[in-house]
N, C-alpha and C. Protein backbone atom coordinates (compact mmCIF):
# COMPACT_ATOMS: atom_id res chain seq x y z
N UNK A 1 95.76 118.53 87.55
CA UNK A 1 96.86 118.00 86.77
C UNK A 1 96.62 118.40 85.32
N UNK A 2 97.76 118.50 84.72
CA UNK A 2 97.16 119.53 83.05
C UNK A 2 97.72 117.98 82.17
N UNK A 3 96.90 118.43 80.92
CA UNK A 3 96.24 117.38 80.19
C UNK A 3 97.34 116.93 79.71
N UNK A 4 97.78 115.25 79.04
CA UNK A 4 98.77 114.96 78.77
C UNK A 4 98.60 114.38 77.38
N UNK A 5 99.12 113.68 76.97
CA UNK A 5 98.97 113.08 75.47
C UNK A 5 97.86 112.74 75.24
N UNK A 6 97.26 111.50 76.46
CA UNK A 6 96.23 111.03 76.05
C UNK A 6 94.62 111.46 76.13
N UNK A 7 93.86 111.01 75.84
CA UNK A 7 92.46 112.28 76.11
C UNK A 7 91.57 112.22 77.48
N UNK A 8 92.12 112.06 78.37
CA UNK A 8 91.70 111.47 79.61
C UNK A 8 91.76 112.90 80.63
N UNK A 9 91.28 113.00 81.38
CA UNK A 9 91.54 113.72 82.59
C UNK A 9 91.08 113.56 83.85
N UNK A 10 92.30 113.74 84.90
CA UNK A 10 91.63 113.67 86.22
C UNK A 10 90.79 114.14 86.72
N UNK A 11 89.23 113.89 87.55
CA UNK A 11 88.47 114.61 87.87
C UNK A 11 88.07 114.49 89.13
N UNK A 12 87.55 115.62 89.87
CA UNK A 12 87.25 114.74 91.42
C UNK A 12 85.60 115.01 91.58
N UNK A 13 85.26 113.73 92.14
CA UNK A 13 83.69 113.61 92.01
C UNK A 13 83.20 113.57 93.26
N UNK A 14 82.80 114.32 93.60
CA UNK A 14 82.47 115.04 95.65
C UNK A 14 80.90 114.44 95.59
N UNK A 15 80.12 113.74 94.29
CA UNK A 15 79.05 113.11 94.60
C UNK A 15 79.37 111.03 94.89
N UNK A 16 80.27 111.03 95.00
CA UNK A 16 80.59 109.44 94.85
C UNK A 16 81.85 109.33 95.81
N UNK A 17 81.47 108.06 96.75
CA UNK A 17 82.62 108.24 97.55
C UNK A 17 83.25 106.56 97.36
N UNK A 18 83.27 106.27 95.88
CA UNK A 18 84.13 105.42 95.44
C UNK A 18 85.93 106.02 95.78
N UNK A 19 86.73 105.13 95.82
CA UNK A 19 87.98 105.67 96.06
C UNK A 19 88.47 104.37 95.47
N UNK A 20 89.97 104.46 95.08
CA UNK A 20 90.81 103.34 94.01
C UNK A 20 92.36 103.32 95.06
N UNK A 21 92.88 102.94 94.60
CA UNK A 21 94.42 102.10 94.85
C UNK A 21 95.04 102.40 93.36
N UNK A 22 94.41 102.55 92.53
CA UNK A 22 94.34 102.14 91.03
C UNK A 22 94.71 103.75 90.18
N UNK A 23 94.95 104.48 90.72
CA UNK A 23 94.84 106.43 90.08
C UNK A 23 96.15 106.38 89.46
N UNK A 24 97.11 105.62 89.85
CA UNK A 24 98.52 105.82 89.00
C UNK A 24 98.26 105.17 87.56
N UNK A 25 97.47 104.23 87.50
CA UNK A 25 97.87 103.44 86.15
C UNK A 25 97.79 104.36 84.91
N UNK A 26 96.87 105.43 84.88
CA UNK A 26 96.78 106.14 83.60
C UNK A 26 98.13 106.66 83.42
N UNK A 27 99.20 107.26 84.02
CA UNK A 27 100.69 107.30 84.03
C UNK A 27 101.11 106.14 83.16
N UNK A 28 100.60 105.15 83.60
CA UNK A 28 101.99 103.92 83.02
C UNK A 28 101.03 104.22 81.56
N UNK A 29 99.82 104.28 81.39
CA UNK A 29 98.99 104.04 80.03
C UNK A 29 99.63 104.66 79.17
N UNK A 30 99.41 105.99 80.05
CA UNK A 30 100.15 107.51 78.75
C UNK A 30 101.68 107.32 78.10
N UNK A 31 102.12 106.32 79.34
CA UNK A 31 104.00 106.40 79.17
C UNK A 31 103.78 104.98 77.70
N UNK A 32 103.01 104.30 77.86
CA UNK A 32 103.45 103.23 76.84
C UNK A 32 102.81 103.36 75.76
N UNK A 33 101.80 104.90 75.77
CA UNK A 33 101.55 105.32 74.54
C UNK A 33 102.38 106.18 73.87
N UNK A 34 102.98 107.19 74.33
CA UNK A 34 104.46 107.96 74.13
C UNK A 34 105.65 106.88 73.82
N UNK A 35 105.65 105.81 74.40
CA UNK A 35 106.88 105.03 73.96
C UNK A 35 106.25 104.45 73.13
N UNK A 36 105.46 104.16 72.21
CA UNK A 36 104.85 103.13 71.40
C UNK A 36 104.99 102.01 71.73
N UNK A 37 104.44 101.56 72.84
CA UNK A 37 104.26 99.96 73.40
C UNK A 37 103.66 98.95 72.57
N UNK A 38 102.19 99.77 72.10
CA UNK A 38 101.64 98.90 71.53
C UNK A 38 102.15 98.59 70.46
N UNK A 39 102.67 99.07 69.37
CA UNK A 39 103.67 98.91 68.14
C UNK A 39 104.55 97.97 68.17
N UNK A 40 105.30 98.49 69.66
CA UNK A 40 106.26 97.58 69.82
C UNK A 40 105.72 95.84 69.90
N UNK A 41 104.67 95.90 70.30
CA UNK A 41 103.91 94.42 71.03
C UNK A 41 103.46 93.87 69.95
N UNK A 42 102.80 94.64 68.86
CA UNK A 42 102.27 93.98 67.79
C UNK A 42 103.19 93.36 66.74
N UNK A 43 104.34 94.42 66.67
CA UNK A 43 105.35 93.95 66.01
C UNK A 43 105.98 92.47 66.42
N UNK A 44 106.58 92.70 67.95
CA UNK A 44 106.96 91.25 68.43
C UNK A 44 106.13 90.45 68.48
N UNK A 45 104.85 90.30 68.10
CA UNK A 45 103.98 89.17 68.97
C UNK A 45 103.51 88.87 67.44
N UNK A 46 104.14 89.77 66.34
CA UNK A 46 103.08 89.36 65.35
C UNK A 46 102.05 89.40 64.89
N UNK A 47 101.66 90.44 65.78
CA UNK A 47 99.92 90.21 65.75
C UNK A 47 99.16 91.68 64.07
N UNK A 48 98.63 91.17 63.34
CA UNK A 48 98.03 91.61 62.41
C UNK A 48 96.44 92.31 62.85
N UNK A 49 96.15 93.41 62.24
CA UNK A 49 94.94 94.19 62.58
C UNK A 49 93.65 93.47 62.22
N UNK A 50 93.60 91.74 61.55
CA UNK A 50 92.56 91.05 61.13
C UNK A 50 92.46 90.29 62.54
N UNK A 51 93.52 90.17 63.25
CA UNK A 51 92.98 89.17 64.15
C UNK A 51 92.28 88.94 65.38
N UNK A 52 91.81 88.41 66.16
CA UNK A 52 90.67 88.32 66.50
C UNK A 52 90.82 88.96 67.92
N UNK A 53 91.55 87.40 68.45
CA UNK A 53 91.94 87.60 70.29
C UNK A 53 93.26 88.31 70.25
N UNK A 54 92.75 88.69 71.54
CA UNK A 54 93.63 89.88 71.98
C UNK A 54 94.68 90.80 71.30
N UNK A 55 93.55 91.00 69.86
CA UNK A 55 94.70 91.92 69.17
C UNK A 55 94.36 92.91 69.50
N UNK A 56 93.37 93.83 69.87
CA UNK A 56 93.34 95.46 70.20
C UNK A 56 93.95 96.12 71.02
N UNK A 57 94.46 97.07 70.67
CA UNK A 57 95.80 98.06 71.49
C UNK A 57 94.83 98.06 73.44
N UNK A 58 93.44 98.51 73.59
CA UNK A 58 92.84 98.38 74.55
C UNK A 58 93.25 97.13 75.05
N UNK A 59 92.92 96.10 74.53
CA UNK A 59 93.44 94.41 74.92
C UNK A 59 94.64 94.30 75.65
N UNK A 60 95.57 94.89 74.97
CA UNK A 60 97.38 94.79 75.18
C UNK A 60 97.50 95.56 76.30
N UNK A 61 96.85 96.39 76.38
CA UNK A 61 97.24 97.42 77.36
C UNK A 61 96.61 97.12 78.33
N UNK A 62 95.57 96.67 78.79
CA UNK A 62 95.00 95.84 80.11
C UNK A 62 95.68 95.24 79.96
N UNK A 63 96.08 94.28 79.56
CA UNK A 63 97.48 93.04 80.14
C UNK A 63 98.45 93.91 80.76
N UNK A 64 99.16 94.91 80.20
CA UNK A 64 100.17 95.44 80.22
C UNK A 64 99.79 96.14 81.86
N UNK A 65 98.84 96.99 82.03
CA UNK A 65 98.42 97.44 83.21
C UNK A 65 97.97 96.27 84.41
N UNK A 66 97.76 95.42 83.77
CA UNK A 66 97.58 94.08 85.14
C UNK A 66 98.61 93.93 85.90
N UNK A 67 99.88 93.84 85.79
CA UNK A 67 100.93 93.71 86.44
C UNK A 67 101.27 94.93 87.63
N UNK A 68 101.34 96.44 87.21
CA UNK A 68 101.10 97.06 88.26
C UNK A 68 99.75 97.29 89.04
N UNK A 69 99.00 96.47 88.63
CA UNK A 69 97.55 96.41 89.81
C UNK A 69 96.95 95.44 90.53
N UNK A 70 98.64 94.53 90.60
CA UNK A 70 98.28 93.28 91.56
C UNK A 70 97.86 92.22 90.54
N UNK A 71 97.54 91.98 89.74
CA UNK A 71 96.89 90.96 88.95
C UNK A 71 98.47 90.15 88.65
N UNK A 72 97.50 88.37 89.01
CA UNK A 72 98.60 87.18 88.48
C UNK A 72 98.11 86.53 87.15
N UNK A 73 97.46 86.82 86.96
CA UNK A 73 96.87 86.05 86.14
C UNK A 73 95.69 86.71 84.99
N UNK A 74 95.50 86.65 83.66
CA UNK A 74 94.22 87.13 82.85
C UNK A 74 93.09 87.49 83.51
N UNK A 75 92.42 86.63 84.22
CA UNK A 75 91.17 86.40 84.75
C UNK A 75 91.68 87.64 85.58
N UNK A 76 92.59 87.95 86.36
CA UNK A 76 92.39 88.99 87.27
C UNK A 76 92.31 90.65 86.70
N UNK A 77 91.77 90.48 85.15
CA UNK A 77 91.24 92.11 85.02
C UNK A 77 90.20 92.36 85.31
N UNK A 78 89.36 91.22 86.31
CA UNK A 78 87.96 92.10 86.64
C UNK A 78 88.84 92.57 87.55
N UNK A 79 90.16 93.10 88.33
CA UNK A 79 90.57 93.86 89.15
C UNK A 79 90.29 95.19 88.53
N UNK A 80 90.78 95.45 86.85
CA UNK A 80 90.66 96.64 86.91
C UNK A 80 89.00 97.24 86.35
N UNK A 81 88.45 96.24 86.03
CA UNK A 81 86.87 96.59 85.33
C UNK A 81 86.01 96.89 86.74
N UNK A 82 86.59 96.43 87.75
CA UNK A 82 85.53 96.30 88.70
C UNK A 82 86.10 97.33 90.02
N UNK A 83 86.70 97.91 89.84
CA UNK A 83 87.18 99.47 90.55
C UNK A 83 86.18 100.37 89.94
N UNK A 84 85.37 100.61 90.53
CA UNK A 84 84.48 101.90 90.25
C UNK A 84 85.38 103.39 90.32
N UNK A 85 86.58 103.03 91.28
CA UNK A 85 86.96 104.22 91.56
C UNK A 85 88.42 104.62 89.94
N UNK A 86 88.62 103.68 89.50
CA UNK A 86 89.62 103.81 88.16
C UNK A 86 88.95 103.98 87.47
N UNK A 87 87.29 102.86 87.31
CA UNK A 87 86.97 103.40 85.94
C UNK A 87 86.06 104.82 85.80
C-alpha cells in the first residue's frame, strides 16, 4: 500500500504470527487527520494546549478510534493497546 499523509506504513512481519481485526483503523486515523478532526474537537470541546486530561491530539484520537473497534466505554482502550497485532 503506498504511503499516505500520515508517517505510518503497512508492514508484514512473517516472524510474528500476531494477527488483528484492528488493520482498518489507521484509514479512519489518516481520514481525521486530512479532515482536521482534531482541530475540529479542540475547538468544540474547548480544550487549550495547557491542559492536562485528555487534551492530546493522540488522546482524542483513541477515543475517536474506540468506536470503530468495538469499544463502549473509556476503559475499553486496552482493546486497542493490547492488540499486538495493530500496535
Amino acid at each position: 500500500m503506498s504511503q499516505g499523509v500520515l508517517g505510518f506504513q503497512y508492514e508484514v512481519d512473517n516472524k510474528r504470527s500476531e494477527m488483528t481485526a484492528l488493520g482498518g483503523l489507521p484509514v479512519y486515523l489518516e481520514f481525521g487527520h486530512v479532515m482536521g478532526l482534531t482541530g475540529c474537537l479542540r475547538d468544540r470541546l474547548g480544550i487549550k494546549d495547557d491542559d492536562e486530561a485528555w487534551s492530546s491530539d493522540r488522546d482524542m484520537m483513541s477515543l475517536v478510534l474506540l468506536n470503530p473497534a468495538g469499544g463502549e466505554c473509556v476503559d475499553d482502550l486496552r482493546i486497542l493497546n493490547g492488540d499486538e497485532g495493530f500496535c
